[in-house]
PDB file of N, CA and C in Angstrom:
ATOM      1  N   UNK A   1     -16.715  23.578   4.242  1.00  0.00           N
ATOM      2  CA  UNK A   1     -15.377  23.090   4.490  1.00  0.00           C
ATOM      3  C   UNK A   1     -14.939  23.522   5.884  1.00  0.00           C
ATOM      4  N   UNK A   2     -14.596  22.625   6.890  1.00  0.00           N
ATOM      5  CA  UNK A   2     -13.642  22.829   8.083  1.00  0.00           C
ATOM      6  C   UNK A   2     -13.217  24.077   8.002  1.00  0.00           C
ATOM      7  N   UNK A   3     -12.814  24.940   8.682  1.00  0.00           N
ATOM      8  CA  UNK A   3     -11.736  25.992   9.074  1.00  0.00           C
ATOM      9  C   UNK A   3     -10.749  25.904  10.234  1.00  0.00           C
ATOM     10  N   UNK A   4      -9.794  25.596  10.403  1.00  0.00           N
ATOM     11  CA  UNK A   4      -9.212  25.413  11.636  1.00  0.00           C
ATOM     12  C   UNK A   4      -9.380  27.315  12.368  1.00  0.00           C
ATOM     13  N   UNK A   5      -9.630  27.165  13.952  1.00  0.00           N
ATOM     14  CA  UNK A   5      -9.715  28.057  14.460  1.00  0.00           C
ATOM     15  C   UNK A   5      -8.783  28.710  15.019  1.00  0.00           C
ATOM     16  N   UNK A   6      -7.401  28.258  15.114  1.00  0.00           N
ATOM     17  CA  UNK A   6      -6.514  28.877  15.243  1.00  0.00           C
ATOM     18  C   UNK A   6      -5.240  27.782  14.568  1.00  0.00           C
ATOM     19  N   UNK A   7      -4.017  28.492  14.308  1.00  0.00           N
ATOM     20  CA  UNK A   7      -3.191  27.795  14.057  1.00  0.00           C
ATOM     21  C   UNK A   7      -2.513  26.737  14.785  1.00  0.00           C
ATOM     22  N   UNK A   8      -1.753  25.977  14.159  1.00  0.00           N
ATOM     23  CA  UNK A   8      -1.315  24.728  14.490  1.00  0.00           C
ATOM     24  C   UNK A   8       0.220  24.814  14.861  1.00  0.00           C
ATOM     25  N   UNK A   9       0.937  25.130  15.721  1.00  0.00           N
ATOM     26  CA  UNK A   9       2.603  24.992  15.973  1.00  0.00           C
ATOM     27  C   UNK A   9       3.288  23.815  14.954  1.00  0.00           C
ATOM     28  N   UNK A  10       4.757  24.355  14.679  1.00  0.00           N
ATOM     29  CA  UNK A  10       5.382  23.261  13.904  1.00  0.00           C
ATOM     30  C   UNK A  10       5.409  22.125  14.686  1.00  0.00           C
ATOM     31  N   UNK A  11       5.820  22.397  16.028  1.00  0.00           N
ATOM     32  CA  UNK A  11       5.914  21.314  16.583  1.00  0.00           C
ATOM     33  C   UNK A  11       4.942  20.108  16.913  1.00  0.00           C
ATOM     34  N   UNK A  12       3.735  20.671  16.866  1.00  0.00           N
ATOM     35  CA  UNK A  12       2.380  20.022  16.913  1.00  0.00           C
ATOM     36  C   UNK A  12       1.823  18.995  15.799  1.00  0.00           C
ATOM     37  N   UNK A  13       2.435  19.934  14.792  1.00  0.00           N
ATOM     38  CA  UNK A  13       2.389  19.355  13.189  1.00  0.00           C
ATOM     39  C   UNK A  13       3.323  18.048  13.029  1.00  0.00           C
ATOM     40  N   UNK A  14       4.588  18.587  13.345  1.00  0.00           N
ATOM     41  CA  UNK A  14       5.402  16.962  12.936  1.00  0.00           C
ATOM     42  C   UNK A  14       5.255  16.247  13.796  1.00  0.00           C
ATOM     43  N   UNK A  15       4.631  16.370  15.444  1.00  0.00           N
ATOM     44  CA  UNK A  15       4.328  15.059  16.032  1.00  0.00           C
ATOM     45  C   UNK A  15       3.337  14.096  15.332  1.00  0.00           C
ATOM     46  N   UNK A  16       2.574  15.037  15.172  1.00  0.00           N
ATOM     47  CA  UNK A  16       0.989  14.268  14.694  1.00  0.00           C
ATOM     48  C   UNK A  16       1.450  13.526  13.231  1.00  0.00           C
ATOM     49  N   UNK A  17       2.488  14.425  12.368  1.00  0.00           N
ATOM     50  CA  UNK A  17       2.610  13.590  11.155  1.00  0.00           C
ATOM     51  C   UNK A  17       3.729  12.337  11.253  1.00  0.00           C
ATOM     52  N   UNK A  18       4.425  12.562  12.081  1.00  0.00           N
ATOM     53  CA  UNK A  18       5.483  11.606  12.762  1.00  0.00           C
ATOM     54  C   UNK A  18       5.012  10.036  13.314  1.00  0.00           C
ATOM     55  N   UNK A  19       3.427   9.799  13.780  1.00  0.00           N
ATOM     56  CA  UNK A  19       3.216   8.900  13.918  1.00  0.00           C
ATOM     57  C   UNK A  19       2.373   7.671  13.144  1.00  0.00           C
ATOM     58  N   UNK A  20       2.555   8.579  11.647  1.00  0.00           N
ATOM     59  CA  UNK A  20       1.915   7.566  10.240  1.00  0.00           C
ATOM     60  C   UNK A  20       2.945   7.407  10.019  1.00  0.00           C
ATOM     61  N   UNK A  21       2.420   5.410   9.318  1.00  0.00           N
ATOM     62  CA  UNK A  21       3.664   4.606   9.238  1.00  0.00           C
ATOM     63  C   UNK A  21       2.788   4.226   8.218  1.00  0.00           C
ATOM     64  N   UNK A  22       3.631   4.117   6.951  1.00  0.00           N
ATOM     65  CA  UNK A  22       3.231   3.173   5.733  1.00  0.00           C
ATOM     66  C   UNK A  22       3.577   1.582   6.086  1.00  0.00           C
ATOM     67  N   UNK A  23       2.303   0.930   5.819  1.00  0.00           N
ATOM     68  CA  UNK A  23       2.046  -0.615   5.654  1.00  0.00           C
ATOM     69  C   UNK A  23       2.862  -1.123   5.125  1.00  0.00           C
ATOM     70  N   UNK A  24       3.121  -2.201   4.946  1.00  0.00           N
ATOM     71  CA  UNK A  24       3.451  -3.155   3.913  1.00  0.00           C
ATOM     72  C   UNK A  24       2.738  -3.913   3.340  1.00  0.00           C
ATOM     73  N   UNK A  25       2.487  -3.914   1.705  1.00  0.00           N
ATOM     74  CA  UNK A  25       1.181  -4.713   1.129  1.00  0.00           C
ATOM     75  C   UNK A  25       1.691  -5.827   1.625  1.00  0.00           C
ATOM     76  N   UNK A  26       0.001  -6.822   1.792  1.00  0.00           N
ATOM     77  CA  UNK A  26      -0.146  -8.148   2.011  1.00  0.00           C
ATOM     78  C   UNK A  26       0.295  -8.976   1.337  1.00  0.00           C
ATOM     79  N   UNK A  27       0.745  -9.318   1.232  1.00  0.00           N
ATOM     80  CA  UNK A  27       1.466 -11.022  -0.198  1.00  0.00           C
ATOM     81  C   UNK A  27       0.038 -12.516   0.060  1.00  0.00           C
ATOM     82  N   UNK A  28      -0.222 -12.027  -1.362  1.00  0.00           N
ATOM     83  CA  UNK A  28      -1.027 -13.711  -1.243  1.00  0.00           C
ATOM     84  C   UNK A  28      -0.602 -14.815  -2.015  1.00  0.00           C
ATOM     85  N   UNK A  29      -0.695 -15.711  -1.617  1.00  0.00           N
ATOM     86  CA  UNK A  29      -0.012 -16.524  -2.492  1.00  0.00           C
ATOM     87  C   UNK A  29      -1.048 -17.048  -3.845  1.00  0.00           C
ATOM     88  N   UNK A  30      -0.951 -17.028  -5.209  1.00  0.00           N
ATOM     89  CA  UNK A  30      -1.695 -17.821  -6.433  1.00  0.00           C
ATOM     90  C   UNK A  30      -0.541 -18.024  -7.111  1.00  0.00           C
ATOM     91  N   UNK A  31      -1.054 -18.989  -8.310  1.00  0.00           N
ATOM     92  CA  UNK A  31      -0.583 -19.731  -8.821  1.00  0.00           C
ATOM     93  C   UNK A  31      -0.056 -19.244 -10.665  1.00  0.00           C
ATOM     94  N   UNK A  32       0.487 -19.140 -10.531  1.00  0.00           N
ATOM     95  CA  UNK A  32       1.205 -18.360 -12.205  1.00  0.00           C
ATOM     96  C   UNK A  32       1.682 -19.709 -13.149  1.00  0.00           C
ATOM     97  N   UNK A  33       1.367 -20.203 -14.515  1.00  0.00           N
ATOM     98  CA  UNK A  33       2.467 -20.892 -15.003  1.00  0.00           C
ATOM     99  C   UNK A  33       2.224 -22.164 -13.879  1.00  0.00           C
ATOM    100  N   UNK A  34       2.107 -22.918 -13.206  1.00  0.00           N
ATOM    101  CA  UNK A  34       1.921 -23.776 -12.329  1.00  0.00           C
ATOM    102  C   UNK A  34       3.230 -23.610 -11.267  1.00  0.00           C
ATOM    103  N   UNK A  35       3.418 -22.415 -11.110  1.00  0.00           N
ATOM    104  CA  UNK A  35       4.294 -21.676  -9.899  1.00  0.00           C
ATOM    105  C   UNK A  35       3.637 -21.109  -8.926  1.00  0.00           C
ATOM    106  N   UNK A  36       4.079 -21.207  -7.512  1.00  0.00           N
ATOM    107  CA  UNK A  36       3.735 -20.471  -6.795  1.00  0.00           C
ATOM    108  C   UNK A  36       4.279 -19.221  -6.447  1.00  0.00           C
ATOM    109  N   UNK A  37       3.538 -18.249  -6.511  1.00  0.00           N
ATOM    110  CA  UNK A  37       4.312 -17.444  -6.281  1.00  0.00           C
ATOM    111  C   UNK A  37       3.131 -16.091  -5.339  1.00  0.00           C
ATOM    112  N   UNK A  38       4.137 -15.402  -4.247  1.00  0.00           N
ATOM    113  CA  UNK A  38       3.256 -14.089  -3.511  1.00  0.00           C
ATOM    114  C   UNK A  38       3.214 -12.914  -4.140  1.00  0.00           C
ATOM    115  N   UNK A  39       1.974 -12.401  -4.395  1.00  0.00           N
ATOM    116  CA  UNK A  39       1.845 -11.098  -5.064  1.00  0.00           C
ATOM    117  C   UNK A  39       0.660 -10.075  -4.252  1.00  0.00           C
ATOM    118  N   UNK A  40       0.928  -9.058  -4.590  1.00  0.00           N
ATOM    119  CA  UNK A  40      -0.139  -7.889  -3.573  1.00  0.00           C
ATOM    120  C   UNK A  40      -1.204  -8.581  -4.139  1.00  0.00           C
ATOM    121  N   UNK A  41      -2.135  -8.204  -2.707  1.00  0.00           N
ATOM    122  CA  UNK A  41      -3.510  -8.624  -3.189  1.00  0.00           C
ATOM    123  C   UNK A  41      -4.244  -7.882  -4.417  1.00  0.00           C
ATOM    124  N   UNK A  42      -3.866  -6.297  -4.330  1.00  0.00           N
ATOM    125  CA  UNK A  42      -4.602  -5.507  -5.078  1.00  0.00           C
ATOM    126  C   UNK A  42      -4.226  -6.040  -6.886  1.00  0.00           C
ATOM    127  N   UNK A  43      -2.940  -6.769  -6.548  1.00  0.00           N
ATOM    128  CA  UNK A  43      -2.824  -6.775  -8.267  1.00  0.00           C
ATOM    129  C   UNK A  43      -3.099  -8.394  -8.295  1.00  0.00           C
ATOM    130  N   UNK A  44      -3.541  -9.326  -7.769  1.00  0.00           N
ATOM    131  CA  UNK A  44      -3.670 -10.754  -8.407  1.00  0.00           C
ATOM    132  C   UNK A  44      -4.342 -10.225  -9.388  1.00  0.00           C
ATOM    133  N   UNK A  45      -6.033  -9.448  -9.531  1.00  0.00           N
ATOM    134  CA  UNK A  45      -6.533 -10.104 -11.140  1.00  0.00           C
ATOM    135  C   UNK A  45      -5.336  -9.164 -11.903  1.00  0.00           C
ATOM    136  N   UNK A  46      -4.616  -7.908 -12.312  1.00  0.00           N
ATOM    137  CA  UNK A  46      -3.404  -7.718 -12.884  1.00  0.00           C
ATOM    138  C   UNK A  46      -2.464  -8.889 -13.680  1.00  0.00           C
ATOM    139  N   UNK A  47      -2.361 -10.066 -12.248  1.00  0.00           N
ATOM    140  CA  UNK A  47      -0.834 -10.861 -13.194  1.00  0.00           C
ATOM    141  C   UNK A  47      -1.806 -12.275 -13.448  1.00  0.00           C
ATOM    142  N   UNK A  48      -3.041 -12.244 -12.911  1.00  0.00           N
ATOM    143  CA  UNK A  48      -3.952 -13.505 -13.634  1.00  0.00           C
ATOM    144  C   UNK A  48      -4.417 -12.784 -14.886  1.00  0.00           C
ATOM    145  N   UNK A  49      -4.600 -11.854 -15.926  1.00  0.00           N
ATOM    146  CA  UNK A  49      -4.808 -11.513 -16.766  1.00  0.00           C
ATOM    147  C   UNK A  49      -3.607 -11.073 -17.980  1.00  0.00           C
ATOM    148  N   UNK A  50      -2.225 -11.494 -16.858  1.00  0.00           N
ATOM    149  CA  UNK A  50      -1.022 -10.680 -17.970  1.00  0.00           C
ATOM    150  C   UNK A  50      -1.062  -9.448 -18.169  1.00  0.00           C
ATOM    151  N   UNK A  51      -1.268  -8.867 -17.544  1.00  0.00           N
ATOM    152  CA  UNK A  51      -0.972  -7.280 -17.471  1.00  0.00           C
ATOM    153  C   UNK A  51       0.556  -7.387 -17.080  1.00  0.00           C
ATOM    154  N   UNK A  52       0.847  -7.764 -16.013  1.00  0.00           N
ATOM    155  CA  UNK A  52       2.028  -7.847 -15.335  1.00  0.00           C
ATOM    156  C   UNK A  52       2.819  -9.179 -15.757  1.00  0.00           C
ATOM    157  N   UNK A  53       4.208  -9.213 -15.837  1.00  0.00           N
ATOM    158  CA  UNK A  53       4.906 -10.460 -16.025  1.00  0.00           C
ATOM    159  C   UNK A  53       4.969 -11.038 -14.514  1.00  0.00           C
ATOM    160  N   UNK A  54       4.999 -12.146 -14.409  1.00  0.00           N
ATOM    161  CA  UNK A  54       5.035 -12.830 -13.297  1.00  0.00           C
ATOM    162  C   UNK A  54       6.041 -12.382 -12.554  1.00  0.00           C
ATOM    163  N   UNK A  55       6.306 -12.299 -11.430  1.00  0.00           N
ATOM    164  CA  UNK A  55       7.189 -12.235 -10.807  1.00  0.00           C
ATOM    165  C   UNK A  55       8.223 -12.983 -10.275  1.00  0.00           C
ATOM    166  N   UNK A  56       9.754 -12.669 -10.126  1.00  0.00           N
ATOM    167  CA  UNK A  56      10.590 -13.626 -10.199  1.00  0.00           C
ATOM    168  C   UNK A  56      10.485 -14.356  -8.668  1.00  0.00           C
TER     169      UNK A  56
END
């Protein structure tokens, strides 16, 4: 396992964590019910199987 060799300043720390930015999931568009509708990619097979209610 890594060891850092010396410590890290606060200030060093919240720059570096300061410049991650959460995404926004992708929207794809399929077909529900003969609706179109955009849903994350990760869950289409989810609301093509009814796990999930369609979305409004």
């Amino acid at each position: 396992m890594a060891v850092p060799k010396r410590r890290t300043s606060r200030s060093n720390t919240r720059h570096r964590r300061a410049q991650w930015k959460a995404a926004p999931p992708d929207l794809v568009p399929i077909v529900l019910d003969g609706k179109p509708n955009l849903v994350p990619r990760r869950l289409i097979r989810a609301y093509q199987r009814g796990y999930l209610p369609p979305p409004s």
